[in-house]
C-alpha atoms as a PDB file:
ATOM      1  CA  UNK A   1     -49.108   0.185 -48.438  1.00  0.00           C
ATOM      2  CA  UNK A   2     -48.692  -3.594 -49.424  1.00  0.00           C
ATOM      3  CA  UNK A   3     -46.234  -5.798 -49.439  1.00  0.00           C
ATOM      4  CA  UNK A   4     -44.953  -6.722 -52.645  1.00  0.00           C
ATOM      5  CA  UNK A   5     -42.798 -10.210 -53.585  1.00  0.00           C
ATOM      6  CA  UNK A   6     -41.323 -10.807 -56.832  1.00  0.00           C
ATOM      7  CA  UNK A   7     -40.061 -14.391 -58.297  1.00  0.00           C
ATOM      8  CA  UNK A   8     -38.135 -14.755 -61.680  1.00  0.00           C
ATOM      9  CA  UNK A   9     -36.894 -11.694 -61.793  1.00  0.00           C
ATOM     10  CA  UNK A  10     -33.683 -11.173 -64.262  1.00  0.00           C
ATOM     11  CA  UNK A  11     -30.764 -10.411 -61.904  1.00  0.00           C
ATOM     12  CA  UNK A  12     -29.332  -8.283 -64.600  1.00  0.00           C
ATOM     13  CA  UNK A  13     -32.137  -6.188 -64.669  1.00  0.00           C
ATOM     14  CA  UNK A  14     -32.697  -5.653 -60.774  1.00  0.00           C
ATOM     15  CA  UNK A  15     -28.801  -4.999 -60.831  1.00  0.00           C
ATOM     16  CA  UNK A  16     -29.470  -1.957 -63.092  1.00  0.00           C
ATOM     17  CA  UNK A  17     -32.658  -0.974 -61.579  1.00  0.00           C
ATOM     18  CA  UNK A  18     -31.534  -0.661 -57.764  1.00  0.00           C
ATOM     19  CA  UNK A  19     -28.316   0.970 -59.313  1.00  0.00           C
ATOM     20  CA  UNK A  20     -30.761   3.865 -61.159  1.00  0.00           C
ATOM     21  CA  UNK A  21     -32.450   3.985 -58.311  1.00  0.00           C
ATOM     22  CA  UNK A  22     -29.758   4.868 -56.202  1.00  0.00           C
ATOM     23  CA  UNK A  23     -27.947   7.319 -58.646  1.00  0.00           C
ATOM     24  CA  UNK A  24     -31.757   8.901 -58.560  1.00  0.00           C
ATOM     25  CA  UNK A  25     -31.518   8.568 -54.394  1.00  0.00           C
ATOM     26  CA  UNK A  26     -34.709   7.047 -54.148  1.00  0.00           C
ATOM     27  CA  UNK A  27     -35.501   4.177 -52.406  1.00  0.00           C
ATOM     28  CA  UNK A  28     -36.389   0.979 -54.110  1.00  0.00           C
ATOM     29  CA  UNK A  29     -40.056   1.229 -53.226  1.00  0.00           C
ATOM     30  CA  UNK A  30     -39.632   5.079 -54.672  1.00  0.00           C
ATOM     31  CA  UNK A  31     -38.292   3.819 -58.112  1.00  0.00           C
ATOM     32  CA  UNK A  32     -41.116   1.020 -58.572  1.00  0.00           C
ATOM     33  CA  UNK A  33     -43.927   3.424 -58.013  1.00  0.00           C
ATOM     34  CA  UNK A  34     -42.548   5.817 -60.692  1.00  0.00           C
ATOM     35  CA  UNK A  35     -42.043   3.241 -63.146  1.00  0.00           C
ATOM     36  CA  UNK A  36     -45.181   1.504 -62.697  1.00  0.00           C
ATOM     37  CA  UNK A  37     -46.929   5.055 -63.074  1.00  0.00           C
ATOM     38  CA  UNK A  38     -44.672   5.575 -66.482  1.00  0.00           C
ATOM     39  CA  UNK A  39     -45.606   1.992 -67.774  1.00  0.00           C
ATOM     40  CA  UNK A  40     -49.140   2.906 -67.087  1.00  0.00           C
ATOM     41  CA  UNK A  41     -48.966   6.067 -69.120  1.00  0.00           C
ATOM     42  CA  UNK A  42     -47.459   4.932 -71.748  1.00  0.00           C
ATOM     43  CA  UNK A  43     -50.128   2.252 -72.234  1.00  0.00           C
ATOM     44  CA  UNK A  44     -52.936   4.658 -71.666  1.00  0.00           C
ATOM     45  CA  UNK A  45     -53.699   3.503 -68.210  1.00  0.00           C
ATOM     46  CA  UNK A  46     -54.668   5.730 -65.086  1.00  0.00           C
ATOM     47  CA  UNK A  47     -52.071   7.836 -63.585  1.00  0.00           C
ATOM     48  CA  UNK A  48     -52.948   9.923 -60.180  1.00  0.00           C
ATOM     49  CA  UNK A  49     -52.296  13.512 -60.383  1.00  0.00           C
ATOM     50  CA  UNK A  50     -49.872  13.384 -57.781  1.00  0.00           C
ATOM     51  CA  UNK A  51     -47.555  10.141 -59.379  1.00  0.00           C
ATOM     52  CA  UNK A  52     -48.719  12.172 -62.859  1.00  0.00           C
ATOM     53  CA  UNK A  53     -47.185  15.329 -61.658  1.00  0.00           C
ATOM     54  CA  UNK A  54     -44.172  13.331 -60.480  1.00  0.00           C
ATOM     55  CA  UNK A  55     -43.582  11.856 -63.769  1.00  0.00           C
ATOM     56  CA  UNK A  56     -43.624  15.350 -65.706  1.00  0.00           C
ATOM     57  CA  UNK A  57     -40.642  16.283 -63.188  1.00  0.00           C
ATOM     58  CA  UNK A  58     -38.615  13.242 -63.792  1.00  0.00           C
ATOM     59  CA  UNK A  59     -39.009  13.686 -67.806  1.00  0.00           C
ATOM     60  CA  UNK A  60     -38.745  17.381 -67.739  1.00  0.00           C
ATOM     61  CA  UNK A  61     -35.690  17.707 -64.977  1.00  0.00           C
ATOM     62  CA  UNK A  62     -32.731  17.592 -67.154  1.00  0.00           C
ATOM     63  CA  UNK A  63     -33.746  20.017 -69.736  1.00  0.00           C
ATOM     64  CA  UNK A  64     -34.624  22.680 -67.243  1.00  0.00           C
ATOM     65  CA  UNK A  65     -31.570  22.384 -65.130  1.00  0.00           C
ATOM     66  CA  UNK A  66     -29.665  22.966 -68.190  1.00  0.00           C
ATOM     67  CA  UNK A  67     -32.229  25.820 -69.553  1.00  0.00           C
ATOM     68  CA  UNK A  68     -33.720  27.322 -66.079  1.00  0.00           C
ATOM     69  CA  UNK A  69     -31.274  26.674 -63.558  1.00  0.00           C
ATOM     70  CA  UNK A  70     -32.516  28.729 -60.077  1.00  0.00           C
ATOM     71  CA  UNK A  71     -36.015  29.249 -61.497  1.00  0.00           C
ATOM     72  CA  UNK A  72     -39.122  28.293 -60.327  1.00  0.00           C
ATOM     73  CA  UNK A  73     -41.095  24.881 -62.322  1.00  0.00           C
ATOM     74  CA  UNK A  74     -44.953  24.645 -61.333  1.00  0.00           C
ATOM     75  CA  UNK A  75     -46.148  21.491 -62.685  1.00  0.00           C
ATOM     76  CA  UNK A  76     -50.119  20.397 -62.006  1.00  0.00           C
ATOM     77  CA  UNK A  77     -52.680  18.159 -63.651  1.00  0.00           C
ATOM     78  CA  UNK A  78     -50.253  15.865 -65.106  1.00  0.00           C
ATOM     79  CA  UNK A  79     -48.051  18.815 -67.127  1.00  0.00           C
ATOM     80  CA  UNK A  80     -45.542  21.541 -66.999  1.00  0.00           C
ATOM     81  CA  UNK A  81     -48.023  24.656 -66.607  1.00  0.00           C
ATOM     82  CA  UNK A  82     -44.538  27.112 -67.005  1.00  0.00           C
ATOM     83  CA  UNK A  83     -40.917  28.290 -65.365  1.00  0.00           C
ATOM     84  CA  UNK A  84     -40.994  31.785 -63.793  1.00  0.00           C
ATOM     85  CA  UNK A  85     -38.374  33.842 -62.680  1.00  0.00           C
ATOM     86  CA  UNK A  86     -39.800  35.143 -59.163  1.00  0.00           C
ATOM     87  CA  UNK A  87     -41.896  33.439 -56.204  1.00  0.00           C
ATOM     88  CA  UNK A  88     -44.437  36.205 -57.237  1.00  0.00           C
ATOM     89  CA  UNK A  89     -44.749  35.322 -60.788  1.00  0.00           C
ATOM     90  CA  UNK A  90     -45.312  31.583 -58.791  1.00  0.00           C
ATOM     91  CA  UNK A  91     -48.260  32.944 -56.314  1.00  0.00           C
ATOM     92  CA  UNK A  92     -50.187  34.461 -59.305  1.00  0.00           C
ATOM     93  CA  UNK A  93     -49.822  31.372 -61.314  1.00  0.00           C
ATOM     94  CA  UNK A  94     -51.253  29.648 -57.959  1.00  0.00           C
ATOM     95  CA  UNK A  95     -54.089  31.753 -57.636  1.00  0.00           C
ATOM     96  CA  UNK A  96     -55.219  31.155 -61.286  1.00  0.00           C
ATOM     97  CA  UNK A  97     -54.731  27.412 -60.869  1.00  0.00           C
ATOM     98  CA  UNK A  98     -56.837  27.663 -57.799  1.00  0.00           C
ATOM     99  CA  UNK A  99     -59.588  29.654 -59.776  1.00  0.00           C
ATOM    100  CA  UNK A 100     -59.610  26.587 -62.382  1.00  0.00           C
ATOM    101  CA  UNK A 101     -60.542  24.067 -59.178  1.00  0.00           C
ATOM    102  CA  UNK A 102     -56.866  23.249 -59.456  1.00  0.00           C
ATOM    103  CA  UNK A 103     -55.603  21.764 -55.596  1.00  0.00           C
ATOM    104  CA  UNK A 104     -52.586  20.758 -55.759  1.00  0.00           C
ATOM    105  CA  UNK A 105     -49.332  21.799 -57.880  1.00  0.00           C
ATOM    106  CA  UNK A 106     -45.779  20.926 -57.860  1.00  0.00           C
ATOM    107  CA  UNK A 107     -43.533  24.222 -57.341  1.00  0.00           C
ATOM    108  CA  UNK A 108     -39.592  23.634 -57.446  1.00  0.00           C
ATOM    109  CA  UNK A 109     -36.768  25.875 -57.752  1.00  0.00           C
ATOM    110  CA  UNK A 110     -34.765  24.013 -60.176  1.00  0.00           C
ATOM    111  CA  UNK A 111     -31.713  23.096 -59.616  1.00  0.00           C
ATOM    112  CA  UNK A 112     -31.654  24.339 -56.192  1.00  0.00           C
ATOM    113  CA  UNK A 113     -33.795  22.309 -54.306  1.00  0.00           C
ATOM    114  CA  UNK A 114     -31.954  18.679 -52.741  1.00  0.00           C
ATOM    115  CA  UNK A 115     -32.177  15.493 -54.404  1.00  0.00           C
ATOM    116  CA  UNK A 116     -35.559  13.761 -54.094  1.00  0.00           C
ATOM    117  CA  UNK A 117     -37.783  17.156 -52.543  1.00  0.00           C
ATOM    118  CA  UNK A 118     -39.941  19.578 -54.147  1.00  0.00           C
ATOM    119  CA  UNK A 119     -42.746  21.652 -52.726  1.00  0.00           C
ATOM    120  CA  UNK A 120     -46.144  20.823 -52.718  1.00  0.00           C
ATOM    121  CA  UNK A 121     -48.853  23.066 -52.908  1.00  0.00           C
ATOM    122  CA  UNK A 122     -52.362  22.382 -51.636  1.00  0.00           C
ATOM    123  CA  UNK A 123     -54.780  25.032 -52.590  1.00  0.00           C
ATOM    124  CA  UNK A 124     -56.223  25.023 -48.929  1.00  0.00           C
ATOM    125  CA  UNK A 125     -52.931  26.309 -48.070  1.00  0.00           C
ATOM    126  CA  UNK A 126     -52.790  29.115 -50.617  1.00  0.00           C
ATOM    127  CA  UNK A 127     -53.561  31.364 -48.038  1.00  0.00           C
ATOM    128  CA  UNK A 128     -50.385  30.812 -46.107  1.00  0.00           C
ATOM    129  CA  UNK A 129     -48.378  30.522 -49.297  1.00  0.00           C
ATOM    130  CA  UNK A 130     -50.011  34.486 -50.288  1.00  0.00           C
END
C-alpha cells in the first residue's frame, strides 16, 4: 500500500465523493481504488481481474437487486458469467470455470449479502466449496 497526498483538489468535489463513498459504506481508500479502476477502463487501460470483477458488481448491482433479488451473481474475468437460482446451479458453473483455467470468481447472493461483502472463490478451494 502507499501513501497517497493530494493538493488542489476542488472541495466541492471531495464533498460529493466522501459523501458517495459513505452512502456506498466504503472507506475513502475503497472508493479511490474503484474509481481509478473505472477511469482506467474506460480509457482502455489495465484493470486486474479482481478490481475488474469488482467493477462489473458495482455497474451491474442495481439492476439485479431489482430483477434477481435472493439469487446467486457469479461474476469472473472482468464480466457477469450468469444469475442462478440454487448454490448447485453455482458449484457447476464453478467447476466449468475451473475447467477454462478460471481461479477466481465473484459469487453473491444478491440482495442478501451485507453492504460492502461478497464471496470469493479461489479455484484451489473448489474442493471445499464441492
Amino acid at each position: 500500500m502507499a501513501t497517497l497526498v493530494l493538493k488542489n483538489v476542488s472541495e466541492e468535489k471531495l464533498r460529493a465523493f466522501k459523501a458517495e463513498a459513505a452512502r456506498r459504506g466504503l472507506t475513502l481508500s475503497k472508493a479511490f481504488e474503484e474509481a481509478v479502476e473505472l477511469w482506467l477502463r474506460a480509457a482502455g487501460g489495465v484493470v486486474t481481474d479482481e478490481l475488474g470483477d469488482d467493477i462489473v458488481w458495482m455497474e451491474a448491482r442495481e439492476r439485479l437487486e431489482r430483477e434477481h433479488r435472493g439469487e446467486y451473481a457469479v461474476i469472473a474475468r472482468g464480466r457477469l458469467v450468469g444469475v442462478y437460482k440454487s448454490l448447485e446451479e453455482v458449484k457447476e458453473v464453478l467447476k466449468r470455470l475451473r475447467r477454462e483455467g478460471v481461479e477466481r470468481a465473484i459469487v453473491v447472493k444478491i440482495g442478501v449479502d451485507r453492504e460492502g461483502w461478497v464471496g470469493e472463490w479461489l479455484g484451489g478451494s473448489m474442493e471445499r466449496v464441492a
